[in-house]
PDB file of N, CA and C in Angstrom:
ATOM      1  N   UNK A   1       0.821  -1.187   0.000  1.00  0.00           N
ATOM      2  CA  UNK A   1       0.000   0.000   0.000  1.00  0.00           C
ATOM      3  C   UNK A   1       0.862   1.246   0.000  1.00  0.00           C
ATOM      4  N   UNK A   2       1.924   1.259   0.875  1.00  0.00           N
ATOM      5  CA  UNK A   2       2.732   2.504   0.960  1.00  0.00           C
ATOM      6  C   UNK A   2       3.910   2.485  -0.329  1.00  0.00           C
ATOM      7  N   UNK A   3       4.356   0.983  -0.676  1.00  0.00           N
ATOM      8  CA  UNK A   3       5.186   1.129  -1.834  1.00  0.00           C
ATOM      9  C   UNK A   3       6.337   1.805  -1.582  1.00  0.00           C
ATOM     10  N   UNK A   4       6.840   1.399  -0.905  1.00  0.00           N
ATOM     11  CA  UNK A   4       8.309   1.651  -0.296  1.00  0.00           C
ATOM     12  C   UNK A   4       8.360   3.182   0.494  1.00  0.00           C
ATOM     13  N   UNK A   5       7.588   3.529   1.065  1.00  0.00           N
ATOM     14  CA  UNK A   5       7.888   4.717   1.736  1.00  0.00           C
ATOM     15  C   UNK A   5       8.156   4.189   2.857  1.00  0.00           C
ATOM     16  N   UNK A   6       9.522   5.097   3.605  1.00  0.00           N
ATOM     17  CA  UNK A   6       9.887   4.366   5.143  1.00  0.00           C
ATOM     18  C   UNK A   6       9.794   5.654   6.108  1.00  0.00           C
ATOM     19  N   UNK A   7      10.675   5.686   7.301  1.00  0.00           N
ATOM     20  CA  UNK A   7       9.700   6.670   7.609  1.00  0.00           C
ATOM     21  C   UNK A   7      10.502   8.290   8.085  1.00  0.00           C
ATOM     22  N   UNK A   8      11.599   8.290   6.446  1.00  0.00           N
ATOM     23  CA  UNK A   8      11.605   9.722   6.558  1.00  0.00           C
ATOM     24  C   UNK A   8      10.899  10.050   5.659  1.00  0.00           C
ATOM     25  N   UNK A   9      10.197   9.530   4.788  1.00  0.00           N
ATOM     26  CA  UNK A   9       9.157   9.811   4.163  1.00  0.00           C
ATOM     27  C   UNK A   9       8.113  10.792   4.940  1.00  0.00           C
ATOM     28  N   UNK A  10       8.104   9.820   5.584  1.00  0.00           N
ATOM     29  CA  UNK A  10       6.840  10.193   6.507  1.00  0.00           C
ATOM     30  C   UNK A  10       7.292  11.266   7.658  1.00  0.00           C
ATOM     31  N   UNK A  11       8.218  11.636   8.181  1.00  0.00           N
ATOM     32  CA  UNK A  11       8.980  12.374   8.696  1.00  0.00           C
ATOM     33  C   UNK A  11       8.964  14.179   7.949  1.00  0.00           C
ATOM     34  N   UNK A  12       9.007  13.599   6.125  1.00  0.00           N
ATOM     35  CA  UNK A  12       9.174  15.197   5.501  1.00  0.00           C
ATOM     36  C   UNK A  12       7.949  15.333   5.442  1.00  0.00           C
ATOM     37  N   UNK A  13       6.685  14.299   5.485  1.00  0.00           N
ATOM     38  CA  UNK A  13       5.292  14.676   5.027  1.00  0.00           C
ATOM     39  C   UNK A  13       4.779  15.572   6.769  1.00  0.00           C
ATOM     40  N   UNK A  14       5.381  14.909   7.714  1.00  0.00           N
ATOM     41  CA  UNK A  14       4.936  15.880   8.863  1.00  0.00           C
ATOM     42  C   UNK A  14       5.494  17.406   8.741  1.00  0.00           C
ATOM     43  N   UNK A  15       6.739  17.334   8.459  1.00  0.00           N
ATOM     44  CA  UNK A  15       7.467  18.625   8.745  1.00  0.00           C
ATOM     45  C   UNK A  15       6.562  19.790   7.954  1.00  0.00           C
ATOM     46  N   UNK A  16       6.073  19.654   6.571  1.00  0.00           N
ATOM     47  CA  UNK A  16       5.474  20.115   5.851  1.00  0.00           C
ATOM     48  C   UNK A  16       4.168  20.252   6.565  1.00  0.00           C
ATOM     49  N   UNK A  17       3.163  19.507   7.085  1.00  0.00           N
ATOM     50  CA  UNK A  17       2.299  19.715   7.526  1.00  0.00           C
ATOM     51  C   UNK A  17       2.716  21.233   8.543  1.00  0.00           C
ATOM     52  N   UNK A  18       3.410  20.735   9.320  1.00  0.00           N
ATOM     53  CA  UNK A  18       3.242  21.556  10.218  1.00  0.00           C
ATOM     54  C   UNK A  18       3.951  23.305  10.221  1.00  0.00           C
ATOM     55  N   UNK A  19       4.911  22.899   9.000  1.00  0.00           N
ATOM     56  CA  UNK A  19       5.241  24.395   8.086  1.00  0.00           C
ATOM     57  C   UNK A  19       3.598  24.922   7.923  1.00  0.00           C
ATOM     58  N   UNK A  20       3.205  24.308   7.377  1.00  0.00           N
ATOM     59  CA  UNK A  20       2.016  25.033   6.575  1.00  0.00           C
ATOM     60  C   UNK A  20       0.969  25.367   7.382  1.00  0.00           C
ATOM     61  N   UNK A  21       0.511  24.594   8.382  1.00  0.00           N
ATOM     62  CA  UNK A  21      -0.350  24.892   9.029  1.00  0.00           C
ATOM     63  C   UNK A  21      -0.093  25.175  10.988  1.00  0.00           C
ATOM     64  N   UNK A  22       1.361  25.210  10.764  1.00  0.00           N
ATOM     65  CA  UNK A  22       1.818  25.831  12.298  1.00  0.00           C
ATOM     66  C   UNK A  22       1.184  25.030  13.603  1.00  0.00           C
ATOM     67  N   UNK A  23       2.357  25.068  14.190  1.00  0.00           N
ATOM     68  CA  UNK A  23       2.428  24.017  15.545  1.00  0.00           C
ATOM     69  C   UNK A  23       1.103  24.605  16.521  1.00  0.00           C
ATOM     70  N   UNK A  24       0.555  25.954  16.711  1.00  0.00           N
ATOM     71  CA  UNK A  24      -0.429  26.344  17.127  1.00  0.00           C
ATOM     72  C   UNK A  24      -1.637  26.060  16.780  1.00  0.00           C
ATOM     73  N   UNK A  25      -1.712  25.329  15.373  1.00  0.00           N
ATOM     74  CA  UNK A  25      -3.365  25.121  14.764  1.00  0.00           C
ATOM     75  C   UNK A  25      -3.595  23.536  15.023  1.00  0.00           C
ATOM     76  N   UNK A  26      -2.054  22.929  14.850  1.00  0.00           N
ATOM     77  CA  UNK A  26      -2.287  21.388  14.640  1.00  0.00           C
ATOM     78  C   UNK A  26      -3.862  20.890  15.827  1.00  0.00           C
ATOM     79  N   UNK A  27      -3.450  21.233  17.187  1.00  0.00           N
ATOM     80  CA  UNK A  27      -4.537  20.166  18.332  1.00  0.00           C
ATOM     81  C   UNK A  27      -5.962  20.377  17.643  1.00  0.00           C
ATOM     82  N   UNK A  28      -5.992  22.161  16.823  1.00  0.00           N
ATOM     83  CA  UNK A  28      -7.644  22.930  16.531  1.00  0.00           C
ATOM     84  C   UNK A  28      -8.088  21.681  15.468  1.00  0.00           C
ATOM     85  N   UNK A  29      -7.099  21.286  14.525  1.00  0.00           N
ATOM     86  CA  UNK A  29      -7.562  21.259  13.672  1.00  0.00           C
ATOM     87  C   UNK A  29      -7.645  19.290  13.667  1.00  0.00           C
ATOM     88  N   UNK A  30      -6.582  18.529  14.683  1.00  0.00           N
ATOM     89  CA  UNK A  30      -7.004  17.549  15.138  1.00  0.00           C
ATOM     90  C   UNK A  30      -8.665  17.340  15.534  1.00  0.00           C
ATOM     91  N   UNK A  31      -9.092  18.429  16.527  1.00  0.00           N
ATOM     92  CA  UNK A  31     -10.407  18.455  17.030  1.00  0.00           C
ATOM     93  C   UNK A  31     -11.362  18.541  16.512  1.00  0.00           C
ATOM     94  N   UNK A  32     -10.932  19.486  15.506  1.00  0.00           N
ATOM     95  CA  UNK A  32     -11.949  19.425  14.246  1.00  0.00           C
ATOM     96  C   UNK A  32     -12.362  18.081  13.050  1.00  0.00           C
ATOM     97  N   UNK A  33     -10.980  17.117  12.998  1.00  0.00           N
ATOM     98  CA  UNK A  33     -11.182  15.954  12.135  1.00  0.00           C
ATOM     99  C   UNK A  33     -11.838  15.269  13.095  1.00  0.00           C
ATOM    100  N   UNK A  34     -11.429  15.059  14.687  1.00  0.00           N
ATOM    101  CA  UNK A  34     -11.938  14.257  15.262  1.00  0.00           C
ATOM    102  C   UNK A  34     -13.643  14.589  15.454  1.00  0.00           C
ATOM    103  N   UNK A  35     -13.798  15.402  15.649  1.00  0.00           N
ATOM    104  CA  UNK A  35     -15.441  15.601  16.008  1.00  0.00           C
ATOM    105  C   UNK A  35     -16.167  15.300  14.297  1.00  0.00           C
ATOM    106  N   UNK A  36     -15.358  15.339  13.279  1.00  0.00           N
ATOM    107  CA  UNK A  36     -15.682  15.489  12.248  1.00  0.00           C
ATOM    108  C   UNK A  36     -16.118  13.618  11.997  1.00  0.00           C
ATOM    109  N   UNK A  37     -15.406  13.051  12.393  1.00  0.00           N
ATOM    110  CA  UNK A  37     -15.048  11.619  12.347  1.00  0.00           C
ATOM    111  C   UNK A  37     -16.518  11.209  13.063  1.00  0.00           C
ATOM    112  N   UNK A  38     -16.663  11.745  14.294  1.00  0.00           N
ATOM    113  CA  UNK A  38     -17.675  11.233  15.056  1.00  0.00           C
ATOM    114  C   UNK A  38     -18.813  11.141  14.729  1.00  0.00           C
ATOM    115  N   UNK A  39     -19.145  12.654  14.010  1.00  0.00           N
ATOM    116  CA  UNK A  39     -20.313  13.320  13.163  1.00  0.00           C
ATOM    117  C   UNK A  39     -20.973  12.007  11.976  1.00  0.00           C
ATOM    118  N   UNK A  40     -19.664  11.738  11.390  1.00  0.00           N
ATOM    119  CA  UNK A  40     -20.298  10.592   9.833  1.00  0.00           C
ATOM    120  C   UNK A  40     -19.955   9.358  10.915  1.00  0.00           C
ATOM    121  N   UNK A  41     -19.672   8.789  12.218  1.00  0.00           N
ATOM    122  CA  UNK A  41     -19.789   7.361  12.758  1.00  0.00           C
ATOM    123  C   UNK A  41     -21.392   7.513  12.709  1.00  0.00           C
ATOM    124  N   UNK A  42     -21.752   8.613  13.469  1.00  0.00           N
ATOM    125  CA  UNK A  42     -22.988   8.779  14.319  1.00  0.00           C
ATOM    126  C   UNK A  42     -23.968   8.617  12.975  1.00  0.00           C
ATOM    127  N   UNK A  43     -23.866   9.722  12.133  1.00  0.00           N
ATOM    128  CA  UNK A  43     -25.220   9.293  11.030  1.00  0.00           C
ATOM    129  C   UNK A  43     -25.125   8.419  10.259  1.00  0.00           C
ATOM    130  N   UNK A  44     -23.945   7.070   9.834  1.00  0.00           N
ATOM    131  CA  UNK A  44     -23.974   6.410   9.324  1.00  0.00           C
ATOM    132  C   UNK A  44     -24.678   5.256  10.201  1.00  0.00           C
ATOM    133  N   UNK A  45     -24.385   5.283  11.343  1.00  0.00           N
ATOM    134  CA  UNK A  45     -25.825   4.533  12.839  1.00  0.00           C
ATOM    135  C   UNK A  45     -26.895   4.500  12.247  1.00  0.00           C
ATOM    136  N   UNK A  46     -27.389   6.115  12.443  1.00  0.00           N
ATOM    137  CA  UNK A  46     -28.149   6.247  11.986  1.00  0.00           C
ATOM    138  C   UNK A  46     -29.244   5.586  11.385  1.00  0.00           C
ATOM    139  N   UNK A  47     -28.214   5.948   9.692  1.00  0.00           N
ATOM    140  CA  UNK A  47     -28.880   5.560   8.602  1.00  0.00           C
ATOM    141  C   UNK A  47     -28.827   3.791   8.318  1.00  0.00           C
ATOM    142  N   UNK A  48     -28.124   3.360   9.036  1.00  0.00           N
ATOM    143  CA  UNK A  48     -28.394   2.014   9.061  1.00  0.00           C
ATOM    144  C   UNK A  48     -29.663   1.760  10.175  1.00  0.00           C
ATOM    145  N   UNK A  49     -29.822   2.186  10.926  1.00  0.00           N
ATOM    146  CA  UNK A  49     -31.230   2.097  11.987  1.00  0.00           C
ATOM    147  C   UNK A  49     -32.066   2.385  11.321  1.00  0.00           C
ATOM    148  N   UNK A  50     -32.335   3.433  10.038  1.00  0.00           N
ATOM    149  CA  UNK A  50     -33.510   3.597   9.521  1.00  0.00           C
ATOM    150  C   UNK A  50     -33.417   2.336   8.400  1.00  0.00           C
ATOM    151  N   UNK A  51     -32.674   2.283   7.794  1.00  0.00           N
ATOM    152  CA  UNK A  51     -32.561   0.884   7.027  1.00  0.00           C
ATOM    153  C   UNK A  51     -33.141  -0.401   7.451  1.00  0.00           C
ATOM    154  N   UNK A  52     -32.841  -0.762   8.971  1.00  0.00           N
ATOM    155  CA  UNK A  52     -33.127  -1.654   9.748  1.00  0.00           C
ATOM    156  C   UNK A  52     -34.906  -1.547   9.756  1.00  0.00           C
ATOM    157  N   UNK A  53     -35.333   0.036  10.114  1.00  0.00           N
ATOM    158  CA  UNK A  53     -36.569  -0.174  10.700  1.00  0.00           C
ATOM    159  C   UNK A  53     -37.612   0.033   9.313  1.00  0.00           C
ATOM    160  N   UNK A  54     -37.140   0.308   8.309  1.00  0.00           N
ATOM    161  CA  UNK A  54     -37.710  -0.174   7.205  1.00  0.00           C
ATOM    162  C   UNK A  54     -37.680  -1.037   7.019  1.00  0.00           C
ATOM    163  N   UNK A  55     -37.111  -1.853   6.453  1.00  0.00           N
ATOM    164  CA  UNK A  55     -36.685  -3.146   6.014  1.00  0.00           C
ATOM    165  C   UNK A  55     -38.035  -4.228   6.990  1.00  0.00           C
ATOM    166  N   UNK A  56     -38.081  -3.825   8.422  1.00  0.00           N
ATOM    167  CA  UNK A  56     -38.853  -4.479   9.303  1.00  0.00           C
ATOM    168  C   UNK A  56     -40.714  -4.304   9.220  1.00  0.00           C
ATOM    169  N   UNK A  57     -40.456  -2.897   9.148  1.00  0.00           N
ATOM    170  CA  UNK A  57     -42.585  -2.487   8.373  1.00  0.00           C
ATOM    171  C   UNK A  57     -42.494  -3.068   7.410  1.00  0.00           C
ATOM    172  N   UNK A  58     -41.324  -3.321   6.309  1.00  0.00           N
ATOM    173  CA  UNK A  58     -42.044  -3.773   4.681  1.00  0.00           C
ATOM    174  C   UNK A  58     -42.170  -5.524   5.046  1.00  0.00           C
ATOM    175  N   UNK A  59     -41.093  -5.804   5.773  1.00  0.00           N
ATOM    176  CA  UNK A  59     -41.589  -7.755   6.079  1.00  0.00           C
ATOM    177  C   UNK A  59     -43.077  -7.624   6.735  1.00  0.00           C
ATOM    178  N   UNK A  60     -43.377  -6.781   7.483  1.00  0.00           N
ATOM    179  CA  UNK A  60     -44.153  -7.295   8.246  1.00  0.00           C
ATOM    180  C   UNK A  60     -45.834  -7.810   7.355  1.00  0.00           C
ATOM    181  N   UNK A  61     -46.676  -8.842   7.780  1.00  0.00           N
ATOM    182  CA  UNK A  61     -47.501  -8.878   7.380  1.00  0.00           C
ATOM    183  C   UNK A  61     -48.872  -7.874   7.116  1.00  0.00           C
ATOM    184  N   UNK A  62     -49.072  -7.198   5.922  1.00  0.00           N
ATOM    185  CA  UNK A  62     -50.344  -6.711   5.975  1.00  0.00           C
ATOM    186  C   UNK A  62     -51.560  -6.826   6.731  1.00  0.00           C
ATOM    187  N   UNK A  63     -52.442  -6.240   7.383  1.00  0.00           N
ATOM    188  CA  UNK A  63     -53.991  -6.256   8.084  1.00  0.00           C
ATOM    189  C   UNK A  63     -54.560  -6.391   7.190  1.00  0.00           C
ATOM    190  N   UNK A  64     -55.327  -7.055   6.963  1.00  0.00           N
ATOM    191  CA  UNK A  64     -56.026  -6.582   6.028  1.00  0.00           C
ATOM    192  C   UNK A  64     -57.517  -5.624   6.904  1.00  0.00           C
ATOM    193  N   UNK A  65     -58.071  -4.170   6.096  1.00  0.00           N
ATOM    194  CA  UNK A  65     -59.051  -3.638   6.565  1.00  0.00           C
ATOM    195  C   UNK A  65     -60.115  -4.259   6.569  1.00  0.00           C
ATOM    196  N   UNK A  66     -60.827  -3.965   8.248  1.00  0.00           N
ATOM    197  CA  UNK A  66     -62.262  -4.651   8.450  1.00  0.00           C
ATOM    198  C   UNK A  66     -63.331  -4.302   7.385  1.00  0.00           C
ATOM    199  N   UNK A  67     -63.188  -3.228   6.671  1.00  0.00           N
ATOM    200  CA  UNK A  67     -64.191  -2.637   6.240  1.00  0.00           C
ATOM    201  C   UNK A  67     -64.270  -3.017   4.337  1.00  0.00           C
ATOM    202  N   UNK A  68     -62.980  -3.569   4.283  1.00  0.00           N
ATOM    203  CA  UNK A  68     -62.950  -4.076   3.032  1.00  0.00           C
ATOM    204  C   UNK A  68     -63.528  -5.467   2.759  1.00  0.00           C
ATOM    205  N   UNK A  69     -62.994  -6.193   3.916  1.00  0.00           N
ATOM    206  CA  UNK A  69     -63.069  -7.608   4.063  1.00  0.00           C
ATOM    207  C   UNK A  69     -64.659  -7.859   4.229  1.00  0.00           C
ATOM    208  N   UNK A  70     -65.206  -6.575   4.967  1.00  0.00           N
ATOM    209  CA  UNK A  70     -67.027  -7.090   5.087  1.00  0.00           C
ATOM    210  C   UNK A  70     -67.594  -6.499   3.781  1.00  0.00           C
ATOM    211  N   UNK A  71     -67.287  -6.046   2.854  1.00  0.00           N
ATOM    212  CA  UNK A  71     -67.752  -5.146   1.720  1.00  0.00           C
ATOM    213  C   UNK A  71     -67.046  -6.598   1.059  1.00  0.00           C
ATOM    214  N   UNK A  72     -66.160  -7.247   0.952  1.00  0.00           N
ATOM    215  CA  UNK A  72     -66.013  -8.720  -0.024  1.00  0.00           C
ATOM    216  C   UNK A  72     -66.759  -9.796   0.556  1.00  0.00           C
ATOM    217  N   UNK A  73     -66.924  -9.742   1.850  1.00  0.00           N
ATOM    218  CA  UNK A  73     -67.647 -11.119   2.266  1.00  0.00           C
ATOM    219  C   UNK A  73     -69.260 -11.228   2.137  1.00  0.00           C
ATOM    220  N   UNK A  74     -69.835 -10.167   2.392  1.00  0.00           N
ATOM    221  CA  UNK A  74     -71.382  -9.842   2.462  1.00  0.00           C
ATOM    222  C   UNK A  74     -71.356  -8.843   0.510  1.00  0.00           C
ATOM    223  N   UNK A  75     -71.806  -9.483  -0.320  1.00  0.00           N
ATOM    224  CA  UNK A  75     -72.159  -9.027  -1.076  1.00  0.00           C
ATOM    225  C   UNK A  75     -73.443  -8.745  -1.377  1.00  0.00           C
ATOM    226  N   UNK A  76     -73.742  -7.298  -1.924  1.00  0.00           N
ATOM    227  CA  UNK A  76     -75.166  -6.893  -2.124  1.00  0.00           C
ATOM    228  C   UNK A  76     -76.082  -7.821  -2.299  1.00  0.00           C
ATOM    229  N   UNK A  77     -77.894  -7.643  -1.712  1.00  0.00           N
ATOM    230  CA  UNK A  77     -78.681  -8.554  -1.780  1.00  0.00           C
ATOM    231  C   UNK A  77     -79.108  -8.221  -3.808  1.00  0.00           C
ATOM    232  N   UNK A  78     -79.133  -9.743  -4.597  1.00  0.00           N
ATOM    233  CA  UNK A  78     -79.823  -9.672  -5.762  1.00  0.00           C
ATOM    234  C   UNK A  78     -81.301  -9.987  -5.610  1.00  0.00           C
ATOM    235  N   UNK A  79     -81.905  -9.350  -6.667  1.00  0.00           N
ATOM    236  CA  UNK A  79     -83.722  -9.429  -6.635  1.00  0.00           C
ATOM    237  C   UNK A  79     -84.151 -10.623  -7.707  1.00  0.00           C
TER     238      UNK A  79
END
């Protein structure tokens, strides 16, 4: 996956980070990915709970209505 990067690689990719965005912003902007992270755990929950509780009304068996079922069972009197 990394394809031979060792870890001054990874050593110049920090230094740069922190040129650019300064040793004072790094924790802000940690806090910010992290709450950011939490944000898409939480609604991907979510959206699997609504998935779940759909999925559960469409199995469930139909009622059928009282008012249909006596309008098919009692059909009009013929003369």
């Amino acid at each position: 996956m990394l394809h031979g990067l060792t870890g001054w690689h990874l050593l110049i990719v920090l230094a740069v980070v922190v040129l650019l965005f300064g040793a004072a912003k790094l924790p802000a902007l940690a806090q910010s990915v992290g709450k950011s992270a939490r944000l898409f755990k939480g609604e991907l929950k979510a959206m699997k709970d609504d998935d779940t509780a759909t999925l559960a009304e469409s199995a469930a068996p139909a009622v059928p209505d009282a008012r249909v079922s006596a309008v098919i069972a009692d059909p009009p009197p013929t003369r």
